[in-house]
C-alpha atoms as a PDB file:
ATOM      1  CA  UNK A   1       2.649  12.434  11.387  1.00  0.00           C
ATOM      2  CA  UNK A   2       1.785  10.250   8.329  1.00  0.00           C
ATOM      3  CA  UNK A   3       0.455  11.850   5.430  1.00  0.00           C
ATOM      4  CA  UNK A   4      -0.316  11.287   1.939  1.00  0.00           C
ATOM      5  CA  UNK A   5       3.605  11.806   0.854  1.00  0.00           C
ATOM      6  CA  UNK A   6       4.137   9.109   2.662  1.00  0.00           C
ATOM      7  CA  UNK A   7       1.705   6.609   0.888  1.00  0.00           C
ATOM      8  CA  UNK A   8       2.621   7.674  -2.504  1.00  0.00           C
ATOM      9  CA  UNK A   9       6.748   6.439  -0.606  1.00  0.00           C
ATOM     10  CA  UNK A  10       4.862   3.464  -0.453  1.00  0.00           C
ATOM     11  CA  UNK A  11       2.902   3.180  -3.717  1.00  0.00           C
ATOM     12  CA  UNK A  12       6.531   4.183  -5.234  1.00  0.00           C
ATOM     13  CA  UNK A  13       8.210   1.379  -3.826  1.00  0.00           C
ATOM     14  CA  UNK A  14       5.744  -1.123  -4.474  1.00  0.00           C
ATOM     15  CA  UNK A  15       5.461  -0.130  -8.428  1.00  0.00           C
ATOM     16  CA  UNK A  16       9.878  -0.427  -8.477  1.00  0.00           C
ATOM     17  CA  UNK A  17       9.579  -3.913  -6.841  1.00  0.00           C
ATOM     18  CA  UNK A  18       7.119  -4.665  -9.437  1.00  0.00           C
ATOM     19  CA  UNK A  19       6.794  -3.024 -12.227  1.00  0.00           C
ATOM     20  CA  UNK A  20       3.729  -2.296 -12.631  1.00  0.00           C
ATOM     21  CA  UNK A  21       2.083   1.429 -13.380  1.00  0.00           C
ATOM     22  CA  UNK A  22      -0.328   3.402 -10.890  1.00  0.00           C
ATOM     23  CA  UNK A  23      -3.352   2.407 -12.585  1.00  0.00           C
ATOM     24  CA  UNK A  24      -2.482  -0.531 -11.802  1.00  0.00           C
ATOM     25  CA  UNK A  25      -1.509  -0.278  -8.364  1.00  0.00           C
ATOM     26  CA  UNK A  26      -4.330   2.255  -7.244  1.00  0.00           C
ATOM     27  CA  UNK A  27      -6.945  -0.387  -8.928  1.00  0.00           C
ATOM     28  CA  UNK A  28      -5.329  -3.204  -7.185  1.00  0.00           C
ATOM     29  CA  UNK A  29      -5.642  -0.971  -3.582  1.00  0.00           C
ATOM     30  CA  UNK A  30      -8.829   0.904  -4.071  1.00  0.00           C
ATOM     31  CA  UNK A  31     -10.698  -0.659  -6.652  1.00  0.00           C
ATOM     32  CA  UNK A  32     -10.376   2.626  -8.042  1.00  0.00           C
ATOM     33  CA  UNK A  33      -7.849   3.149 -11.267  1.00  0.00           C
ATOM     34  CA  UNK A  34      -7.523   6.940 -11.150  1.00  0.00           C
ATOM     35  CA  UNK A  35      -7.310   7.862  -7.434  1.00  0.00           C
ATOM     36  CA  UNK A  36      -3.106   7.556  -6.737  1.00  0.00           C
ATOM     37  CA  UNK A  37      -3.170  10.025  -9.795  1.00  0.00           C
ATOM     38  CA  UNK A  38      -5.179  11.972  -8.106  1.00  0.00           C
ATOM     39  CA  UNK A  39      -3.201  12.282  -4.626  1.00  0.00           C
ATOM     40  CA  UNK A  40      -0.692  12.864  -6.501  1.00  0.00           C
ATOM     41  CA  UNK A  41      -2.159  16.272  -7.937  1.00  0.00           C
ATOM     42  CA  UNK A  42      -3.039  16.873  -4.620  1.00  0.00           C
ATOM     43  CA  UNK A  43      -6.362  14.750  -3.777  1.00  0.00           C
ATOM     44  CA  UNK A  44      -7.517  13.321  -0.321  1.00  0.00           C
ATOM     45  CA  UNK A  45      -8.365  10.242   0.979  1.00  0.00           C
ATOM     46  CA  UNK A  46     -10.358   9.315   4.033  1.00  0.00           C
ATOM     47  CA  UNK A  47      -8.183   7.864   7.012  1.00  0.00           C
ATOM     48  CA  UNK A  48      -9.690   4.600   6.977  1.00  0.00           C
ATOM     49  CA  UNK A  49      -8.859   4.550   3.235  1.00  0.00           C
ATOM     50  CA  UNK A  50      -5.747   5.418   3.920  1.00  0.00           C
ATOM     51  CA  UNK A  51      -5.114   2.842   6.850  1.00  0.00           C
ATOM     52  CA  UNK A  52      -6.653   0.347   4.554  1.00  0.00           C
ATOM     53  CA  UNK A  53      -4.267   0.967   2.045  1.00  0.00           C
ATOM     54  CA  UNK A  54      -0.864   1.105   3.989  1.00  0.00           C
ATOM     55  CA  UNK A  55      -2.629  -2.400   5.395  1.00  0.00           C
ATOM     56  CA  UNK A  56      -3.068  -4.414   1.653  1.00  0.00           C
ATOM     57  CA  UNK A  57       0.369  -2.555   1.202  1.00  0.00           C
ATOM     58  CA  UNK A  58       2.083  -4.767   3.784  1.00  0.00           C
ATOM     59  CA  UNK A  59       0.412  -7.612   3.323  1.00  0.00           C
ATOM     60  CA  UNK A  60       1.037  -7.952  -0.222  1.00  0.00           C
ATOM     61  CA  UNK A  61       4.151  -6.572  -0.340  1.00  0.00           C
ATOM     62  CA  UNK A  62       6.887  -8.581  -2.794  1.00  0.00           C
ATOM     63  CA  UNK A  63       9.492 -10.718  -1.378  1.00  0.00           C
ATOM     64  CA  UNK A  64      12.895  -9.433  -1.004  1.00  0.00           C
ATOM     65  CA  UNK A  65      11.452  -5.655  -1.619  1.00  0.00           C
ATOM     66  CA  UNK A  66      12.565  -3.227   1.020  1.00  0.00           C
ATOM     67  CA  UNK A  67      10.128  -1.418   2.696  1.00  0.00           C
ATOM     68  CA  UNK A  68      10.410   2.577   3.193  1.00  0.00           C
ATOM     69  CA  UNK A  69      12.178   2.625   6.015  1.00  0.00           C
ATOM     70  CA  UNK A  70      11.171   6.476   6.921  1.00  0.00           C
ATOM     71  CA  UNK A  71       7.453   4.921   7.552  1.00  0.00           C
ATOM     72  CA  UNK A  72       6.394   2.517   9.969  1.00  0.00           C
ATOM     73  CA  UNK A  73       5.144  -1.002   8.775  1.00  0.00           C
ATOM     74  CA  UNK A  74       1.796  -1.715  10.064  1.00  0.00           C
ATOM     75  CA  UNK A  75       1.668  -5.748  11.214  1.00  0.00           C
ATOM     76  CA  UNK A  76      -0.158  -7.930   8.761  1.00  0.00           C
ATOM     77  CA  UNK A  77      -2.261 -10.506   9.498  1.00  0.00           C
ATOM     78  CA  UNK A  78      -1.229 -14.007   9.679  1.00  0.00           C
ATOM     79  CA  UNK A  79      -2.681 -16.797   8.442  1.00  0.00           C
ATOM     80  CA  UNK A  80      -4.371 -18.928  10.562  1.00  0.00           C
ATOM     81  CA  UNK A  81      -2.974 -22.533  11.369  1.00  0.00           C
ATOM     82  CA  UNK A  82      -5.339 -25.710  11.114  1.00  0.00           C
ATOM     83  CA  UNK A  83      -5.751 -27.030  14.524  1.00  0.00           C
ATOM     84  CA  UNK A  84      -3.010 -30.481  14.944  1.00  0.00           C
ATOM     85  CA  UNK A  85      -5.467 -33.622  14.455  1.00  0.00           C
END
Protein backbone atom coordinates (compact mmCIF):
# COMPACT_ATOMS: atom_id res chain seq x y z
CA UNK A 1 0.00 0.00 0.00
CA UNK A 2 1.19 3.60 -0.72
CA UNK A 3 1.00 6.00 1.92
CA UNK A 4 2.08 9.32 2.86
CA UNK A 5 5.80 7.96 3.90
CA UNK A 6 6.08 7.21 0.71
CA UNK A 7 5.42 10.72 -0.88
CA UNK A 8 7.50 12.53 1.54
CA UNK A 9 10.46 9.33 -0.25
CA UNK A 10 9.50 11.22 -3.07
CA UNK A 11 9.39 14.89 -2.01
CA UNK A 12 12.94 13.85 -0.35
CA UNK A 13 14.41 12.85 -3.43
CA UNK A 14 13.21 15.50 -5.50
CA UNK A 15 14.54 18.39 -2.94
CA UNK A 16 18.41 16.25 -3.06
CA UNK A 17 18.25 16.33 -6.92
CA UNK A 18 17.52 19.90 -6.58
CA UNK A 19 18.12 21.68 -3.92
CA UNK A 20 15.51 23.33 -3.19
CA UNK A 21 13.55 23.48 0.46
CA UNK A 22 9.86 22.09 1.12
CA UNK A 23 8.30 25.33 0.84
CA UNK A 24 9.39 25.29 -2.13
CA UNK A 25 8.59 22.01 -3.32
CA UNK A 26 5.05 21.71 -1.58
CA UNK A 27 4.23 25.30 -3.34
CA UNK A 28 5.49 24.08 -6.58
CA UNK A 29 3.03 20.65 -6.09
CA UNK A 30 0.07 22.03 -4.28
CA UNK A 31 0.04 25.56 -4.66
CA UNK A 32 0.16 25.34 -1.09
CA UNK A 33 3.67 26.37 0.82
CA UNK A 34 2.98 24.80 4.22
CA UNK A 35 1.23 21.46 3.49
CA UNK A 36 4.58 18.85 3.05
CA UNK A 37 5.33 20.41 6.57
CA UNK A 38 2.36 19.46 7.56
CA UNK A 39 2.38 15.61 6.44
CA UNK A 40 5.25 15.57 7.83
CA UNK A 41 3.83 16.27 11.48
CA UNK A 42 1.41 13.93 10.60
CA UNK A 43 -1.31 15.72 8.22
CA UNK A 44 -3.53 14.11 5.43
CA UNK A 45 -4.11 14.60 2.07
CA UNK A 46 -6.99 13.57 -0.12
CA UNK A 47 -6.15 10.62 -2.63
CA UNK A 48 -6.63 12.56 -5.61
CA UNK A 49 -4.19 15.07 -4.06
CA UNK A 50 -2.05 12.62 -3.46
CA UNK A 51 -2.23 10.89 -7.01
CA UNK A 52 -1.89 14.35 -8.35
CA UNK A 53 1.15 14.86 -6.66
CA UNK A 54 3.14 11.53 -7.25
CA UNK A 55 1.83 12.56 -11.08
CA UNK A 56 3.66 16.41 -11.34
CA UNK A 57 6.36 14.34 -9.36
CA UNK A 58 7.17 12.20 -12.40
CA UNK A 59 6.64 14.41 -14.83
CA UNK A 60 8.89 16.98 -13.63
CA UNK A 61 11.27 14.98 -12.23
CA UNK A 62 15.22 16.18 -12.93
CA UNK A 63 17.32 14.46 -15.39
CA UNK A 64 19.74 11.96 -14.28
CA UNK A 65 17.88 11.88 -10.64
CA UNK A 66 17.03 8.40 -9.52
CA UNK A 67 13.74 7.72 -8.66
CA UNK A 68 12.78 5.80 -5.24
CA UNK A 69 12.99 2.67 -6.33
CA UNK A 70 10.78 1.14 -3.26
CA UNK A 71 7.69 3.12 -5.04
CA UNK A 72 6.25 2.61 -8.28
CA UNK A 73 6.59 5.41 -11.00
CA UNK A 74 3.31 6.38 -12.29
CA UNK A 75 3.65 6.95 -16.43
CA UNK A 76 3.74 10.57 -17.43
CA UNK A 77 2.23 11.97 -20.14
CA UNK A 78 3.87 12.51 -23.36
CA UNK A 79 3.88 15.19 -25.41
CA UNK A 80 1.97 15.15 -28.29
CA UNK A 81 3.67 15.04 -31.85
CA UNK A 82 2.54 17.57 -34.69
CA UNK A 83 0.94 15.57 -37.34
CA UNK A 84 3.93 15.02 -40.56
CA UNK A 85 2.81 17.77 -43.28
Amino acid sequence: MIEIKHLLAIVDAYRAATGVEDTTVSHRVFDDSKKIDAMRRGGDITLGRFNSAVLWFSENWPEGAEWPLAIARPATTAPQNEAAE
